[in-house]
Protein backbone atom coordinates (compact mmCIF):
# COMPACT_ATOMS: atom_id res chain seq x y z
CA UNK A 1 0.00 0.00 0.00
CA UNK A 2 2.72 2.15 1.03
CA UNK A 3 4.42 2.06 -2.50
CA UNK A 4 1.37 3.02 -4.75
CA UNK A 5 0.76 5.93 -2.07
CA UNK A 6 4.24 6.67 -2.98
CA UNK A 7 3.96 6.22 -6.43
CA UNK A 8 0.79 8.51 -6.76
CA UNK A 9 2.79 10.91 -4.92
CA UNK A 10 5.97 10.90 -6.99
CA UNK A 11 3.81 11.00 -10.51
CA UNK A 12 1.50 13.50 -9.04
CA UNK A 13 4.79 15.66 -8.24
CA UNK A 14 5.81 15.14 -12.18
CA UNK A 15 2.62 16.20 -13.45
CA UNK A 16 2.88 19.60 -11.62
CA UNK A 17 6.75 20.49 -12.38
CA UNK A 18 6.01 19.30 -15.72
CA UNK A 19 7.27 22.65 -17.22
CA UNK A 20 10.48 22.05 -15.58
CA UNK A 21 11.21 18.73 -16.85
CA UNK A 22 13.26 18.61 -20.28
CA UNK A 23 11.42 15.39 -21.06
CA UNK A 24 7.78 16.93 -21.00
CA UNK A 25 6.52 18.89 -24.60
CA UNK A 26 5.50 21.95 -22.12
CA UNK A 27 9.20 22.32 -20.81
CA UNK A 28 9.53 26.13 -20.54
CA UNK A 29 12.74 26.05 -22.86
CA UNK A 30 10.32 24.29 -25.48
CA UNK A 31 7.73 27.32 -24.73
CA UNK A 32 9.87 29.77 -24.83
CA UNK A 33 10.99 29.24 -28.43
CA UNK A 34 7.73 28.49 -29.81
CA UNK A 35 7.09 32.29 -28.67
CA UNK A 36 9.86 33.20 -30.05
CA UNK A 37 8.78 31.89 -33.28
CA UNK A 38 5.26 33.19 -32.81
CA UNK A 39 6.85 36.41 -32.05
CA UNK A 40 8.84 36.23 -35.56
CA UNK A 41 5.61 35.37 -37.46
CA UNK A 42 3.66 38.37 -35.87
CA UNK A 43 6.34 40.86 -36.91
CA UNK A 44 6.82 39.49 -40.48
CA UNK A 45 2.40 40.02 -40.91
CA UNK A 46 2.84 43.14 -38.94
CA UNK A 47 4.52 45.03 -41.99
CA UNK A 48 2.69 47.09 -43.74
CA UNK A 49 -0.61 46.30 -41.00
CA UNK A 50 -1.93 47.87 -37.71
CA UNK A 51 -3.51 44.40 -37.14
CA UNK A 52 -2.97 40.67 -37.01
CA UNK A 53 -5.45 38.56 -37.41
CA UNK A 54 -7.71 41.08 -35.74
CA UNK A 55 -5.09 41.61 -32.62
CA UNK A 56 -3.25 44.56 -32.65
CA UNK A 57 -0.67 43.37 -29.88
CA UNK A 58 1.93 40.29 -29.80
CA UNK A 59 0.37 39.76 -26.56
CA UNK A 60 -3.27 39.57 -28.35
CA UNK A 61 -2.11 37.30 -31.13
CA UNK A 62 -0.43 34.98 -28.68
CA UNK A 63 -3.39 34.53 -26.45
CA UNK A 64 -6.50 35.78 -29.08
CA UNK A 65 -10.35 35.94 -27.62
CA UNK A 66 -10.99 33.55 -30.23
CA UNK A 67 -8.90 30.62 -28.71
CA UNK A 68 -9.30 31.63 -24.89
CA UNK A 69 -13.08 32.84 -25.22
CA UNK A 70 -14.03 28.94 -26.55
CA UNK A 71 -15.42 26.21 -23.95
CA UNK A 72 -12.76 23.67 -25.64
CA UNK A 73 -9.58 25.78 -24.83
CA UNK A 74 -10.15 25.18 -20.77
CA UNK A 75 -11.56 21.97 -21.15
CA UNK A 76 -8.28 21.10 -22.26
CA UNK A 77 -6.57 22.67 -19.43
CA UNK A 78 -8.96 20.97 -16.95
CA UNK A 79 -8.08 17.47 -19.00
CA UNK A 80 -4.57 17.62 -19.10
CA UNK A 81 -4.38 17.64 -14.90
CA UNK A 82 -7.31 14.97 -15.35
CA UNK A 83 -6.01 12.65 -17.62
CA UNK A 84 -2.25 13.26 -16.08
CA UNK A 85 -3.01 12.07 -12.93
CA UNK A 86 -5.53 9.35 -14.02
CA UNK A 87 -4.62 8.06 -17.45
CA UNK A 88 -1.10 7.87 -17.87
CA UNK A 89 -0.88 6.72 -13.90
CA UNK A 90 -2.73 3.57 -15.20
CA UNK A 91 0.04 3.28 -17.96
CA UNK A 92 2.78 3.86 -16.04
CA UNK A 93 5.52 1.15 -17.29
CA UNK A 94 3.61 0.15 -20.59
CA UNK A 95 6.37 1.48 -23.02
CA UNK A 96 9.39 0.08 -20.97
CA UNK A 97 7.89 -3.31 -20.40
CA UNK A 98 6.86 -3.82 -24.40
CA UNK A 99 10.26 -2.50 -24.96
CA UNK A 100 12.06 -5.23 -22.48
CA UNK A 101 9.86 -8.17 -24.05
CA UNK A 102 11.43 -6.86 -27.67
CA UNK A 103 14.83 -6.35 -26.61
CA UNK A 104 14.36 -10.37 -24.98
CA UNK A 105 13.10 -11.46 -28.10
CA UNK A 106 15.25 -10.05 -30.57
CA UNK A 107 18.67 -10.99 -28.88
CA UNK A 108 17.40 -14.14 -27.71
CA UNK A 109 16.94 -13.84 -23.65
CA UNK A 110 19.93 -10.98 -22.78
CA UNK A 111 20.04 -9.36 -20.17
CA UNK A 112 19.52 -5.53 -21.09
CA UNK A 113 21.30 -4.11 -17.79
CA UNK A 114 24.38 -6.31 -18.46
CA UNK A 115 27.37 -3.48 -19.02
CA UNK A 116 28.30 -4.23 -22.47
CA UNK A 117 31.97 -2.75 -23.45
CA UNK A 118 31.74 -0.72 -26.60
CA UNK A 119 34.37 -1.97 -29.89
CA UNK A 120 34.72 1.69 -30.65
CA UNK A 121 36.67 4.30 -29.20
CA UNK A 122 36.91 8.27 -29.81
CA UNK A 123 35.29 9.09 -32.97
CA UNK A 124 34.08 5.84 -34.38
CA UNK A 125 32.33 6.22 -30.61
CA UNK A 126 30.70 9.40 -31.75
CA UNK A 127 30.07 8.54 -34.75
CA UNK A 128 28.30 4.98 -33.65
CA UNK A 129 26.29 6.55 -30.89
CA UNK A 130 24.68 9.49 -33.73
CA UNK A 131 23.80 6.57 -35.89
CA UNK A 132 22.04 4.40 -33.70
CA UNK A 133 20.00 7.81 -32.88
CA UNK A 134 18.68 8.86 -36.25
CA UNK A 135 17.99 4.68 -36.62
CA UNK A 136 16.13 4.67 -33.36
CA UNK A 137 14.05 7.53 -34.67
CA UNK A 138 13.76 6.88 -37.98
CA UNK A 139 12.20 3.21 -36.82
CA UNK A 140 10.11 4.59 -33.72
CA UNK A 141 8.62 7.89 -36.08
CA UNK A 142 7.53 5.32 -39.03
CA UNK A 143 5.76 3.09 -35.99
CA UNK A 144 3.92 5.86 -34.74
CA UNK A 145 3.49 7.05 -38.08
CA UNK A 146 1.72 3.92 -38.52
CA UNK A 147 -0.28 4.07 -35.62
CA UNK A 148 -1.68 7.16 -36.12
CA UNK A 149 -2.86 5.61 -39.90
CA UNK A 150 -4.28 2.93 -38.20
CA UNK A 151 -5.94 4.56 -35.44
CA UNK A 152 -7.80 7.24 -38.55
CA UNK A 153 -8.76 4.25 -40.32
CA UNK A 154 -10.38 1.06 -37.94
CA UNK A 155 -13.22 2.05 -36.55
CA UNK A 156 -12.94 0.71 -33.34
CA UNK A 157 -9.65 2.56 -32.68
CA UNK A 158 -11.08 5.72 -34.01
CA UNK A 159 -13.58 6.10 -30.95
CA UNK A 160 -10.80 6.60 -29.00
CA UNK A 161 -8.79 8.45 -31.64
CA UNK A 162 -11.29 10.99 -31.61
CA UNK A 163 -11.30 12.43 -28.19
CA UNK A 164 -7.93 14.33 -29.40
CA UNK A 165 -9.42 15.62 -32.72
CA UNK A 166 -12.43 16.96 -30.50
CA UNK A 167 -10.73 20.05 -29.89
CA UNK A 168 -12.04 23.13 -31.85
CA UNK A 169 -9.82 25.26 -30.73
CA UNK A 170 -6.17 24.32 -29.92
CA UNK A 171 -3.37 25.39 -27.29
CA UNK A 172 -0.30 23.45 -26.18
CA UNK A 173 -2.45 21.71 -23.71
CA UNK A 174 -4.17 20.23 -26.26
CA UNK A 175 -1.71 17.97 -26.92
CA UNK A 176 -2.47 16.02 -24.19
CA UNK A 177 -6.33 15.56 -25.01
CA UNK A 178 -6.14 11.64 -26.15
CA UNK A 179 -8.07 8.96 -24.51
CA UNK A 180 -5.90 6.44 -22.25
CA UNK A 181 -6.72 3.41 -24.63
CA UNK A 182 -5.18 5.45 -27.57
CA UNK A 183 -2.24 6.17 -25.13
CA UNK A 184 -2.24 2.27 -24.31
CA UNK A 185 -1.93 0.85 -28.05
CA UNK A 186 0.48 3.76 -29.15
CA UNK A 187 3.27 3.51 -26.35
CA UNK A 188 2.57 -0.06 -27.03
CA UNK A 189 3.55 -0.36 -30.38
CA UNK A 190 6.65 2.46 -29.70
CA UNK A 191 7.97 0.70 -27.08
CA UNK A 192 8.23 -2.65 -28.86
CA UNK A 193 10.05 -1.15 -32.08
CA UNK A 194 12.08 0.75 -29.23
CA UNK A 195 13.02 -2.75 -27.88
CA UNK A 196 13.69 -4.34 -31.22
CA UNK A 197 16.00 -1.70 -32.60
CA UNK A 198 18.02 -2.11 -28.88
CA UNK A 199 18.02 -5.93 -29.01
CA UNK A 200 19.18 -5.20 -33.63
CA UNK A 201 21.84 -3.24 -32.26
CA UNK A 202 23.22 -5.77 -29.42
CA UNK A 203 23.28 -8.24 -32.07
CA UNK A 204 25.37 -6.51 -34.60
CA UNK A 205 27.71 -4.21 -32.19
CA UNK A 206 27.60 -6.23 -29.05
CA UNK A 207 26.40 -3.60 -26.94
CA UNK A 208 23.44 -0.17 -27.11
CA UNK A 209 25.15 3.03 -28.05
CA UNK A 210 24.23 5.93 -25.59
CA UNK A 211 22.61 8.45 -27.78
CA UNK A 212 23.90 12.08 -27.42
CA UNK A 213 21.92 14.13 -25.66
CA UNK A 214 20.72 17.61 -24.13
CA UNK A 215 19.42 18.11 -20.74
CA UNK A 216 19.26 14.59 -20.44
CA UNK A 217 17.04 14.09 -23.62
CA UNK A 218 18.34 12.62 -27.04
CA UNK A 219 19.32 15.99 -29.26
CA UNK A 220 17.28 14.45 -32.09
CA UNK A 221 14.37 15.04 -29.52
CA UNK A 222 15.55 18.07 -28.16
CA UNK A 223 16.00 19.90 -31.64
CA UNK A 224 12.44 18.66 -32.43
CA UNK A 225 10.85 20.14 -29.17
CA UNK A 226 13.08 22.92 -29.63
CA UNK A 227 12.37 24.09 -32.95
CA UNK A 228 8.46 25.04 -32.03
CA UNK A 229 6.65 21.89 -31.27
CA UNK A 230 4.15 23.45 -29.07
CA UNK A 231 3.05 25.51 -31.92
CA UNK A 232 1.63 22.30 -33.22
CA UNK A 233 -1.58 22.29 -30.81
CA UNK A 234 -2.03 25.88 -31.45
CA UNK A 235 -3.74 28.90 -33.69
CA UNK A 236 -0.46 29.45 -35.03
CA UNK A 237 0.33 28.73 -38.63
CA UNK A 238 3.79 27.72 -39.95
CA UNK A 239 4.19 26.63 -43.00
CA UNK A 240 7.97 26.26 -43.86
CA UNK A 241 8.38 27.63 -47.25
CA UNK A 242 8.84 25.34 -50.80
CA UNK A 243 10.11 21.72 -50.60
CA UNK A 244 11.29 22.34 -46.67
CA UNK A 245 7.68 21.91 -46.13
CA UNK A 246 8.29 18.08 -46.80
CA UNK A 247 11.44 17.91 -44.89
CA UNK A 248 10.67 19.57 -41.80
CA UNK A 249 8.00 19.10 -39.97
CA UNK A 250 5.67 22.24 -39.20
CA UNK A 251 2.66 23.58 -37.36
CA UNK A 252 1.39 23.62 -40.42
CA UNK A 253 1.75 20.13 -41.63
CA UNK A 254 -0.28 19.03 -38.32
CA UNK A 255 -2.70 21.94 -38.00
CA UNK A 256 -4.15 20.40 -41.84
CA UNK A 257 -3.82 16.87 -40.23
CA UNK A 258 -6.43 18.41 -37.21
CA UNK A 259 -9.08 20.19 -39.82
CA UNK A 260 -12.36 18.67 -41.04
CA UNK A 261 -12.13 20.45 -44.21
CA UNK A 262 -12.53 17.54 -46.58
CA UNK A 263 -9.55 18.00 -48.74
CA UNK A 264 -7.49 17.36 -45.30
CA UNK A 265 -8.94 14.45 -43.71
CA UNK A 266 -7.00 11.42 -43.52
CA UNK A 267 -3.66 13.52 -44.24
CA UNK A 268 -0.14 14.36 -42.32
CA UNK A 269 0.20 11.18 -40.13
CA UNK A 270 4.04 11.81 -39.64
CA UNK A 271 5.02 13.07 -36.28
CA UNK A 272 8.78 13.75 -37.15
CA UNK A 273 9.71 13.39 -40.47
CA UNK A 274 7.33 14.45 -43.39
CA UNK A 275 8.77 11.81 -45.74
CA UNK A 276 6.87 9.53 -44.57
CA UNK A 277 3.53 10.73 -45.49
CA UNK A 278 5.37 11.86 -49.08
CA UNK A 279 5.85 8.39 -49.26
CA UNK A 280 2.48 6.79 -48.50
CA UNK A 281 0.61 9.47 -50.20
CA UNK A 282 -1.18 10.97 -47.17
CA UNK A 283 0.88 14.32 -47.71
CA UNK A 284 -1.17 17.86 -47.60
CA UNK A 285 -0.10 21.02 -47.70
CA UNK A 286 -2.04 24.17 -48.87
CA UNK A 287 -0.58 27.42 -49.54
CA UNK A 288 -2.66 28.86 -46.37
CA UNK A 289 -5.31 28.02 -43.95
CA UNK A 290 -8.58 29.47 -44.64
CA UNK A 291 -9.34 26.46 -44.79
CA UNK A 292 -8.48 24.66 -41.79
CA UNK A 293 -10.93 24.15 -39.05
CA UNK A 294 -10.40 22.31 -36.17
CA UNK A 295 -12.40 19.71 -35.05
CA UNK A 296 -14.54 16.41 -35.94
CA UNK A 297 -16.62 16.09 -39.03
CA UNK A 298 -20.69 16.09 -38.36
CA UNK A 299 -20.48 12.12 -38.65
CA UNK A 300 -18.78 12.08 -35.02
CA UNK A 301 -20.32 14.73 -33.58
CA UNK A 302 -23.24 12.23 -32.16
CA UNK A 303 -22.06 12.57 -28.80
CA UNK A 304 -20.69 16.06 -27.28
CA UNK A 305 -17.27 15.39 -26.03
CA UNK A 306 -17.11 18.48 -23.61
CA UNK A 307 -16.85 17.16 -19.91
CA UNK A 308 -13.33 15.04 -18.67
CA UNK A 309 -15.48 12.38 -17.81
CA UNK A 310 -17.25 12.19 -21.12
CA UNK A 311 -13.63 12.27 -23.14
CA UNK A 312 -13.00 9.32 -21.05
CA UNK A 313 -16.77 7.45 -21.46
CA UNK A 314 -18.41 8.34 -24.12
CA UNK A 315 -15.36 6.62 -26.86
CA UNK A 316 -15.89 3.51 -24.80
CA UNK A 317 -19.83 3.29 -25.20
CA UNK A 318 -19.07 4.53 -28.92
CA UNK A 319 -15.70 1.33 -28.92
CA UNK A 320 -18.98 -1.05 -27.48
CA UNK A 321 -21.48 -0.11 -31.02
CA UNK A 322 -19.03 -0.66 -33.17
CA UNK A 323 -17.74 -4.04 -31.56
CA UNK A 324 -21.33 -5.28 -31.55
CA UNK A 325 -22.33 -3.99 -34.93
CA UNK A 326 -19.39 -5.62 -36.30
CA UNK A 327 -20.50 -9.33 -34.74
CA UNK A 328 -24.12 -8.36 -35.93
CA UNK A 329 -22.34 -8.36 -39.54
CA UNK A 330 -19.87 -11.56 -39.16
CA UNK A 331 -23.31 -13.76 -37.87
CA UNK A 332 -26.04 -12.15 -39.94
CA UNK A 333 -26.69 -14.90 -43.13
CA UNK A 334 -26.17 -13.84 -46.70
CA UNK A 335 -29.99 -13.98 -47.76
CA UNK A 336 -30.14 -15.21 -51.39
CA UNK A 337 -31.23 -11.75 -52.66
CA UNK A 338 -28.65 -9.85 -50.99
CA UNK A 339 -26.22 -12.12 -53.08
CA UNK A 340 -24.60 -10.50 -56.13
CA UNK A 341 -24.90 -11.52 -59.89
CA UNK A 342 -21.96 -12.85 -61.10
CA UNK A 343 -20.85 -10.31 -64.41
């Protein structure tokens, strides 16, 4: 009893220093250059303008009426202390534990705490470590990648999928709108390719490369957080100009993934690297966005998603139809005129 008290402690402590924890997307470095940016796009639509966007302060165009003034923008903020203490409580260990049962797997039973000496030494230590980095990522952003496809396109993983495109409005809290089932089958899936790519890398170099990093987090990471993330889940468009659009990834490139404009649904899965959605043909990028609008289309608007308990409920009762709908299908009999001519 003693250790979950402590344990609900301890988490509970993480959730509220979360902006002073390098790991966490609202770490006040990562904030602080997303204004920065934000502060870089007001001045270059301030030329030539009294106004942006109907604000006529940075200070109005960071935090607009339009964003703040909308039921969804504190629901998230309620959510994110909701679901922080609840949700990812219950998932505490699910990454690491698919990740250990990978690494097993893949190198056949070692032990992944064994010290393992490294071959290399100086450069070709450098060198090595980089490497298994941009592999790691490259591996763990085409999983997720994946994921996220999946979780747009089976039903059943959509009702939980949902609760995070529910947000009309969005705010760097609203990254953490997501239902803990969709949590559960995405750190799932990361945490096994995680494992696998440590157990490839055993087998081949004999030991796991410690990956550079910044504050304690991988620089791959760090750049990526750096470099505006939390402009993502916000009102803030960034669209980097020409081809770089493809390279890097934007608030842009996710902002289109979030509208229910038609031309954008079922686009931008990538969470990294844009390549990938280049690749599988999922890629959308206009030229602006008067066309982007957050939210669900009218099919999924059944059910009003605006109450933490009802984020957490209502997918499940929605997961329930389309599980029993489904068996309705698989035992109903083909009835002779249902069957089709053959041409």
């Amino acid at each position: 009893m003693d250790s979950i008290l402590n344990s609900i402690y301890e988490h509970t402590w993480r959730v509220i220093l979360s902006p002073f924890d390098p790991v966490n997307r609202i770490f006040f470095v990562y904030l602080a250059t997303s204004i920065l940016i934000a502060f870089a796009i007001y001045r270059a639509k301030r030329r030539g303008s009294t106004e942006v966007e109907g604000e006529s302060s940075f200070l109005g165009y960071l935090f607009p009426k339009k964003v703040w003034s909308h039921p969804s923008a504190w629901l998230d903020v309620r959510y994110f202390f909701f679901h922080k203490l609840i949700g990812h409580f219950l998932l505490l260990g699910v990454m690491g534990a698919t990740a250990l049962v990978a690494f097993s797997w893949v190198t056949g039973g070692a032990d992944p705490f064994k010290e393992a000496v490294s071959p290399f030494k100086g450069w070709q230590e450098t060198v090595a470590a980089f490497v298994f980095m941009l592999v790691f990522y490259l591996v763990a952003d085409f999983i997720a990648f994946y994921v996220h496809y999946l979780q747009h396109k089976v039903p059943l993983l959509w009702q939980f999928h949902k609760v995070h495109h529910s947000a009309e409005v969005m705010h760097p809290l609203s990254n953490f709108r997501e239902h803990p089932i969709d949590n559960l089958f995405y750190l799932a899936a990361i945490g096994a390719g995680m494992g696998a790519v440590t157990g490839f890398s055993y087998n081949v170099l004999g030991y796991t490369p410690n990956m550079p990093t910044l504050l304690g987090v991988p620089v791959l990471m760090f750049l990526f957080n750096f470099v505006g993330y939390n402009l993502r889940h916000s009102h803030i468009w960034l669209r980097w100009p020409g081809v770089w659009s493809k390279v890097f990834p934007s608030s842009a490139h996710h902002h289109v993934h979030h509208s229910c404009h038609p031309d954008h649904l079922d686009k931008n899965f990538a969470f990294m690297f844009p390549f990938w959605d280049i690749l599988f043909g999922t890629y959308a990028m206009p030229e602006d966005n008067r066309d982007v609008k957050f939210g669900v289309t009218e099919r999924d608007r059944g059910h009003e998603l605006d109450s933490c308990l009802k984020l957490y409920f209502v997918p499940l009762k929605d997961a329930w139809r389309v599980l029993t709908q489904t068996k309705r299908k698989i035992a109903k009999p083909q009835q002779p005129h249902e069957r089709h001519p053959v041409e």
